[in-house]
C-alpha atoms as a PDB file:
ATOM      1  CA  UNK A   1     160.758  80.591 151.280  1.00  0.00           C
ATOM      2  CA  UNK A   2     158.574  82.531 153.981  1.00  0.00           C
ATOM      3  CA  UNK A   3     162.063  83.971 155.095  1.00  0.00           C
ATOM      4  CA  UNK A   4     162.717  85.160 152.021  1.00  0.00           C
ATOM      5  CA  UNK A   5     159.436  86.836 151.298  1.00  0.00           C
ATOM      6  CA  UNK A   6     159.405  88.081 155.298  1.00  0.00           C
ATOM      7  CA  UNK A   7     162.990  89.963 154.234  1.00  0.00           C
ATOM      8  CA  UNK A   8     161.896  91.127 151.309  1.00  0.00           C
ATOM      9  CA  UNK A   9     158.518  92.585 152.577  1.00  0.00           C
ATOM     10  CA  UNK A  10     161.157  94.483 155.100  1.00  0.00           C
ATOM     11  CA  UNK A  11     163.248  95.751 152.956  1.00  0.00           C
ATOM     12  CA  UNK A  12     160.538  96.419 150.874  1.00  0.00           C
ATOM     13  CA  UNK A  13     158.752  98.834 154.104  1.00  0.00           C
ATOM     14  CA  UNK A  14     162.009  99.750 154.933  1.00  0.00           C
ATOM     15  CA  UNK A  15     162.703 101.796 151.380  1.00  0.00           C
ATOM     16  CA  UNK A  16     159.090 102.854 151.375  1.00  0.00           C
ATOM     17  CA  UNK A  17     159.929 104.784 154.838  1.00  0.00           C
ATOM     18  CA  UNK A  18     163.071 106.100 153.689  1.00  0.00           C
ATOM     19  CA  UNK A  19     161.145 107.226 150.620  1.00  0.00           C
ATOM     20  CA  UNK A  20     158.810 109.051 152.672  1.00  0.00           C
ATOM     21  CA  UNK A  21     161.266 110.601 154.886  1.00  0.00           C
ATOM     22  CA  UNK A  22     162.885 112.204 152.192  1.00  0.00           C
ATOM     23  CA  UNK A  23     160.067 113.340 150.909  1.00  0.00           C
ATOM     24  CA  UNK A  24     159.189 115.302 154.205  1.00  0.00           C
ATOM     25  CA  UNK A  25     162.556 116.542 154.373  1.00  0.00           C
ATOM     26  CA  UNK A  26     162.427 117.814 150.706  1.00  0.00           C
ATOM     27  CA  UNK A  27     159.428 119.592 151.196  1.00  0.00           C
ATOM     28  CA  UNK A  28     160.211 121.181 154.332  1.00  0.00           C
ATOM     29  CA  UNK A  29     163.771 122.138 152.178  1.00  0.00           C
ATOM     30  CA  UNK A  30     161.630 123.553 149.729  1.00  0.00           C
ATOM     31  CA  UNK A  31     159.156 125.354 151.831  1.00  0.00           C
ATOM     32  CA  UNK A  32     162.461 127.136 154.041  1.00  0.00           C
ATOM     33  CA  UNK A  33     163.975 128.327 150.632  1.00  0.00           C
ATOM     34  CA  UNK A  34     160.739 129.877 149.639  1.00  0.00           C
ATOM     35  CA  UNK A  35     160.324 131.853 152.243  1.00  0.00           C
ATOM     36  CA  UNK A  36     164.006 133.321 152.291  1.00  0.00           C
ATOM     37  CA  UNK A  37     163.444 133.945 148.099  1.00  0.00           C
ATOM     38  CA  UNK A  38     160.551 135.685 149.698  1.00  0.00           C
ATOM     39  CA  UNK A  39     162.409 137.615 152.072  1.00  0.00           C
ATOM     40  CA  UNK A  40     165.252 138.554 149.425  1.00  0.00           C
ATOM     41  CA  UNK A  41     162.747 139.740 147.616  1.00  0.00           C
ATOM     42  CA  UNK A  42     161.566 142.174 149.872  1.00  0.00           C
ATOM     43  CA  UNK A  43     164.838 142.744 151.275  1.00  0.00           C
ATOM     44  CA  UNK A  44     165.370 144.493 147.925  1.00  0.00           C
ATOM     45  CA  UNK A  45     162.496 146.923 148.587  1.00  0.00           C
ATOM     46  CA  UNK A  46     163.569 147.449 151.929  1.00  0.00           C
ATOM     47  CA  UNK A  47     166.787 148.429 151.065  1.00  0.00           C
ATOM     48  CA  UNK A  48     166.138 150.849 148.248  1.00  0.00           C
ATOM     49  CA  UNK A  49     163.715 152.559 151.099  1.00  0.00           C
ATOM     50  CA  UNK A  50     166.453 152.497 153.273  1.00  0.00           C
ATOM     51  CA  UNK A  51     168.704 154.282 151.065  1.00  0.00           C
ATOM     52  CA  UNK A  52     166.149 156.609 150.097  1.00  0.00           C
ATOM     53  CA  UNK A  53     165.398 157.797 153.871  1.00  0.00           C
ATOM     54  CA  UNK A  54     168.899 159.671 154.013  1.00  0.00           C
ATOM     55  CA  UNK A  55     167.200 162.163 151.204  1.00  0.00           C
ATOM     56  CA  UNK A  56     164.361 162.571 152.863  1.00  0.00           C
ATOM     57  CA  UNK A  57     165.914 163.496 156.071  1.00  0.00           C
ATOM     58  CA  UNK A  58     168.092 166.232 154.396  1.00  0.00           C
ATOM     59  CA  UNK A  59     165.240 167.641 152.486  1.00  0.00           C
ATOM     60  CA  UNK A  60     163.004 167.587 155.564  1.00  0.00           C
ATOM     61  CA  UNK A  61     165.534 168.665 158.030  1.00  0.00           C
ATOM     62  CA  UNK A  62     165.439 172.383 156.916  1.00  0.00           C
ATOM     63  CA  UNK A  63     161.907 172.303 157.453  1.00  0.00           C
ATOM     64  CA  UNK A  64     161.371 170.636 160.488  1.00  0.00           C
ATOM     65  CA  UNK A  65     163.326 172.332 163.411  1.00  0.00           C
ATOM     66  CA  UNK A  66     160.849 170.465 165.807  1.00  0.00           C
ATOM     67  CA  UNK A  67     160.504 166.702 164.607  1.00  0.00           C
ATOM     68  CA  UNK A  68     164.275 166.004 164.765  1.00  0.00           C
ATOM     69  CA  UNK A  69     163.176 163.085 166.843  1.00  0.00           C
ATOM     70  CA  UNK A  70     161.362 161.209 164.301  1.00  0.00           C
ATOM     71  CA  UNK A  71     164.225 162.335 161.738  1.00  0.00           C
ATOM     72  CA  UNK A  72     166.311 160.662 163.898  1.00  0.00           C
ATOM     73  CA  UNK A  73     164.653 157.466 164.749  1.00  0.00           C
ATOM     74  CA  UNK A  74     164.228 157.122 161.407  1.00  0.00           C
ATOM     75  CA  UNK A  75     168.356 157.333 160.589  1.00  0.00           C
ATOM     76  CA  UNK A  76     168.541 154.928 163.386  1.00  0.00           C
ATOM     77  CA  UNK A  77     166.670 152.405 162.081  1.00  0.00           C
ATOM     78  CA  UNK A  78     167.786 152.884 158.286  1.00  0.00           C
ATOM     79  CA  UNK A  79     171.560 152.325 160.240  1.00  0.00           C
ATOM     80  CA  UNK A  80     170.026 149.382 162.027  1.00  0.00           C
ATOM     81  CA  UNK A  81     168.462 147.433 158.711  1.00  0.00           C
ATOM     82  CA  UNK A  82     171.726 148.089 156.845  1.00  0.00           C
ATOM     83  CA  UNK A  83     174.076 146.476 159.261  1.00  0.00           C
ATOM     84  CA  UNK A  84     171.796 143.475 160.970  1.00  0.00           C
ATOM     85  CA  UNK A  85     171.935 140.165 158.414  1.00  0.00           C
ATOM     86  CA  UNK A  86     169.111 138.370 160.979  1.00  0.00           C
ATOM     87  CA  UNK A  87     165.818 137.993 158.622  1.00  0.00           C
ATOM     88  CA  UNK A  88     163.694 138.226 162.301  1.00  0.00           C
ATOM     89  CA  UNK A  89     165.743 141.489 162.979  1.00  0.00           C
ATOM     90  CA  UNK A  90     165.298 142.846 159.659  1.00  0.00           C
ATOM     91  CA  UNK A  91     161.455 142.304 160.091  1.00  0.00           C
ATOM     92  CA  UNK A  92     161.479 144.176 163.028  1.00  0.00           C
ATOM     93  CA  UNK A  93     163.289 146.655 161.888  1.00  0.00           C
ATOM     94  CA  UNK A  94     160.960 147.214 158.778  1.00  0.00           C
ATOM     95  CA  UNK A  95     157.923 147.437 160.815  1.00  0.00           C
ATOM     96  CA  UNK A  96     159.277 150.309 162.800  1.00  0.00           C
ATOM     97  CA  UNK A  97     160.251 152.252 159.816  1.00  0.00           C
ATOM     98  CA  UNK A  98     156.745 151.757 158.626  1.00  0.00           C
ATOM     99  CA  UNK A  99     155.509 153.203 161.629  1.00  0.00           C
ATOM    100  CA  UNK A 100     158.464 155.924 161.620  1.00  0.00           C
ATOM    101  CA  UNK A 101     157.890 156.890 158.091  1.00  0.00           C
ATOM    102  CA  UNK A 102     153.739 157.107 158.813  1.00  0.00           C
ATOM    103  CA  UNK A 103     154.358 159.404 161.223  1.00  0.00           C
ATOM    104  CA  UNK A 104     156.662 161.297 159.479  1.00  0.00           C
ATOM    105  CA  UNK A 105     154.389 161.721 156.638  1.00  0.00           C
ATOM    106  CA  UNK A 106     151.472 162.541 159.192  1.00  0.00           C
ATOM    107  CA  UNK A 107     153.872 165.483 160.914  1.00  0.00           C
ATOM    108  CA  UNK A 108     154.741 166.718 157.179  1.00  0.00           C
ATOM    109  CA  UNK A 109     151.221 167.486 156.839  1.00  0.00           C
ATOM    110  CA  UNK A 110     151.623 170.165 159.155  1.00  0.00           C
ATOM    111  CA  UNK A 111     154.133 172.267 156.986  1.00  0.00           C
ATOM    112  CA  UNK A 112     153.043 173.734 153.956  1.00  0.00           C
ATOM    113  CA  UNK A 113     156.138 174.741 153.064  1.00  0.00           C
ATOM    114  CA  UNK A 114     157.370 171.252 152.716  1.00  0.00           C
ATOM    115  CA  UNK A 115     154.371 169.855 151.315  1.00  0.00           C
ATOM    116  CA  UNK A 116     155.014 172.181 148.469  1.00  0.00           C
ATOM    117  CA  UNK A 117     158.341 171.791 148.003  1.00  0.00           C
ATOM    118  CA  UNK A 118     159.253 169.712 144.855  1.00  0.00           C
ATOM    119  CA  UNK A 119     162.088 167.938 146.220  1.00  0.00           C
ATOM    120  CA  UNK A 120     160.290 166.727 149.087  1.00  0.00           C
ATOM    121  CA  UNK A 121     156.968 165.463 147.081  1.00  0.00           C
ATOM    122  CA  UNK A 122     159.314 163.572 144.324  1.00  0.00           C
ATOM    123  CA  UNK A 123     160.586 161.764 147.572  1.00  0.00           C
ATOM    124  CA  UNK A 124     157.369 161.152 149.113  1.00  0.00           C
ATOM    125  CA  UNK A 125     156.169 159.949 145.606  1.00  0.00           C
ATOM    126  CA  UNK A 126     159.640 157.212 145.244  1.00  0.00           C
ATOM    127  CA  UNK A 127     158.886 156.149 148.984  1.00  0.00           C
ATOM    128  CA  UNK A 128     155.022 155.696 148.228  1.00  0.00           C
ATOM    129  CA  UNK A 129     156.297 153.481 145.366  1.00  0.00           C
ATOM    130  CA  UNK A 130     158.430 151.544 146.855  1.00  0.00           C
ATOM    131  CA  UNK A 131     156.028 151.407 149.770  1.00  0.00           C
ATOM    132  CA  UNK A 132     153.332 149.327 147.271  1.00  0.00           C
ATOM    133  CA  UNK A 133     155.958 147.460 146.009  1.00  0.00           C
ATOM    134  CA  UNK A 134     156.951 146.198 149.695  1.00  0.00           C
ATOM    135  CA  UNK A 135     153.242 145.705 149.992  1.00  0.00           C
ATOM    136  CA  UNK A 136     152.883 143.735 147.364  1.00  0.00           C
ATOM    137  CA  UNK A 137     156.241 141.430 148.687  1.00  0.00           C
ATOM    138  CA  UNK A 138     154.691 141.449 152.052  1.00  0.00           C
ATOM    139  CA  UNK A 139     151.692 139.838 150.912  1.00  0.00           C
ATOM    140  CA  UNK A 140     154.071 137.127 148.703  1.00  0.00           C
ATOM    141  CA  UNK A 141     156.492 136.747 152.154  1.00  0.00           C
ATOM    142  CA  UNK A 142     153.243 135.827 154.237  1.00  0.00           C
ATOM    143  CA  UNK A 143     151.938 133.645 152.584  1.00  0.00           C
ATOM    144  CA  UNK A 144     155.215 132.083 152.273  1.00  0.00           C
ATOM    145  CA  UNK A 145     155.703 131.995 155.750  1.00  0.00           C
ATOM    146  CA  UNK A 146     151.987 130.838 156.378  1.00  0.00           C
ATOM    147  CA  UNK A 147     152.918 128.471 153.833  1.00  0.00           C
ATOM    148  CA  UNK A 148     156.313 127.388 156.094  1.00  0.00           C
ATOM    149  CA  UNK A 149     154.670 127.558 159.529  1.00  0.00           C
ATOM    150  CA  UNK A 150     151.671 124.799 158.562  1.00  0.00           C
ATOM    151  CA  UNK A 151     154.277 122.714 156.519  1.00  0.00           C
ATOM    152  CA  UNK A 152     156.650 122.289 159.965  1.00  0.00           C
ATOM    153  CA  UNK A 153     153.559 121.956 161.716  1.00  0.00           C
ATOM    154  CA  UNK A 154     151.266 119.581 159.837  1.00  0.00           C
ATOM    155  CA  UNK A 155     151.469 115.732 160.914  1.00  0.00           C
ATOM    156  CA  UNK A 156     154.152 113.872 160.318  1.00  0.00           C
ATOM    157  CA  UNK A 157     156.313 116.762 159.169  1.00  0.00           C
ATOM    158  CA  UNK A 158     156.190 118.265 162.678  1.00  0.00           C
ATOM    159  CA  UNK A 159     158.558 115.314 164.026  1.00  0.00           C
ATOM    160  CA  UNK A 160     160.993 115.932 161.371  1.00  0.00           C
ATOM    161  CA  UNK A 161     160.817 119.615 162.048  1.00  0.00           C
ATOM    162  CA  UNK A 162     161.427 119.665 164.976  1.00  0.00           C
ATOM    163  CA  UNK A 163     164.312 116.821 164.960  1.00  0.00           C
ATOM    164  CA  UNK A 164     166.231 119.044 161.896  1.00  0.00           C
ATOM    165  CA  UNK A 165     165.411 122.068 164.062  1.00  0.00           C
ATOM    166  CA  UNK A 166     163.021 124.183 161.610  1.00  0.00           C
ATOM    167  CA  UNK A 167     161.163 127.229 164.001  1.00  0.00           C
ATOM    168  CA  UNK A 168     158.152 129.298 163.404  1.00  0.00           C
ATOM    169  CA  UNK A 169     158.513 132.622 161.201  1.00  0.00           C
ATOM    170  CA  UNK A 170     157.493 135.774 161.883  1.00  0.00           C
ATOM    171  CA  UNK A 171     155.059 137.181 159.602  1.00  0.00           C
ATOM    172  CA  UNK A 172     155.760 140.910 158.540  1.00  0.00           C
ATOM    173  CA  UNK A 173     152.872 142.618 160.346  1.00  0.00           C
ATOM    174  CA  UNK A 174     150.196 145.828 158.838  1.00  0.00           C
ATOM    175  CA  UNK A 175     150.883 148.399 161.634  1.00  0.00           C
ATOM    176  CA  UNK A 176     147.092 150.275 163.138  1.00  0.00           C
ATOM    177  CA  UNK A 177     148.518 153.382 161.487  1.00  0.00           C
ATOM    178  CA  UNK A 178     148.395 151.504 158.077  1.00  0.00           C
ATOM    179  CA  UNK A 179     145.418 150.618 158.692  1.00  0.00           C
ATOM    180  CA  UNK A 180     143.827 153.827 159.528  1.00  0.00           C
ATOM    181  CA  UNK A 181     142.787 156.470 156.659  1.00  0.00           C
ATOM    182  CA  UNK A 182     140.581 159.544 156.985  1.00  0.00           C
ATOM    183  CA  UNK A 183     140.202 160.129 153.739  1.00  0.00           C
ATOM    184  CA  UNK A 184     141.957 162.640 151.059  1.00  0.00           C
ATOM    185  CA  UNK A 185     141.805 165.892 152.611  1.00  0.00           C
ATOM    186  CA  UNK A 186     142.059 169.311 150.649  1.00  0.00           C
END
């Protein structure tokens, strides 16, 4: 009788384990697909900003003899996003056409002729709209990652990370130029 009950307390522990483990494993499923739903999401964004920089090159490009090297870098990296399928890579590449775009927009200030031509401020409108809509996604990927990073991290689900293989994710950063206004100037 007490090898009965001793086996059946065992197998008894043994599906309660099991139980858990899954459980661990489904979350850390669940929090890995939420952050690349996350990331699609954005992606989106990022793409129709992408395709949108081509326009703003040609538009600009008769008005800015001198800046061909930001008109460039941007190209480059609108070249880069569209052909690299790596989420970490896109992420990079994002944050540098943040900062290439701010500084475009910051050397455009400098041409009145282009500030005032309609083409170019219909453009700079889209891109400001799309750029609050990536904001918006940014703050939704984040948290998803945040959300990712303490689940693979948190006790016991760090063991089971790290056997299955789950890594940190890089959180889209907020550039200092994004961060820095002076104001609307007249």
């Amino acid at each position: 009788m007490n090898q009965t009950v001793a086996i059946i307390l065992l197998v008894l522990l043994a599906v309660a384990v099991i139980s858990f483990l899954i459980n661990v494993y489904n979350k850390l499923v669940m929090l890995k697909f939420n952050v690349e739903k996350a990331y699609g999401n954005i992606d989106v964004v990022l793409k129709q900003r992408a395709d949108e920089i081509p326009n703003l090159v040609s538009i600009a490009g008769h008005f800015l003899n001198y800046e061909k090297e930001i008109l460039t870098r941007l190209t480059e990296l609108r070249s880069s996003y569209n052909h690299t399928t790596d989420p970490e890579k896109k992420t990079e590449l994002a944050n540098e056409t943040s900062r290439a775009l701010s500084s475009f927009f910051a050397v455009s200030e400098n041409y009145p002729e282009l500030k005032s031509n309609n083409n170019f401020l219909e453009l700079q409108k889209r891109i400001s709209e799309l750029e609050n809509k990536i904001s918006d996604r940014r703050e939704f990927f984040n948290d998803s990652v945040n959300l990712y990073n303490i689940g693979i991290h948190e006790f016991p689900n760090v063991i089971l990370a790290k056997m299955t293989g789950y890594k940190d994710k890089t959180l889209l950063e907020v550039t200092n130029s994004e961060k820095h206004y002076e104001g609307v100037q007249f």
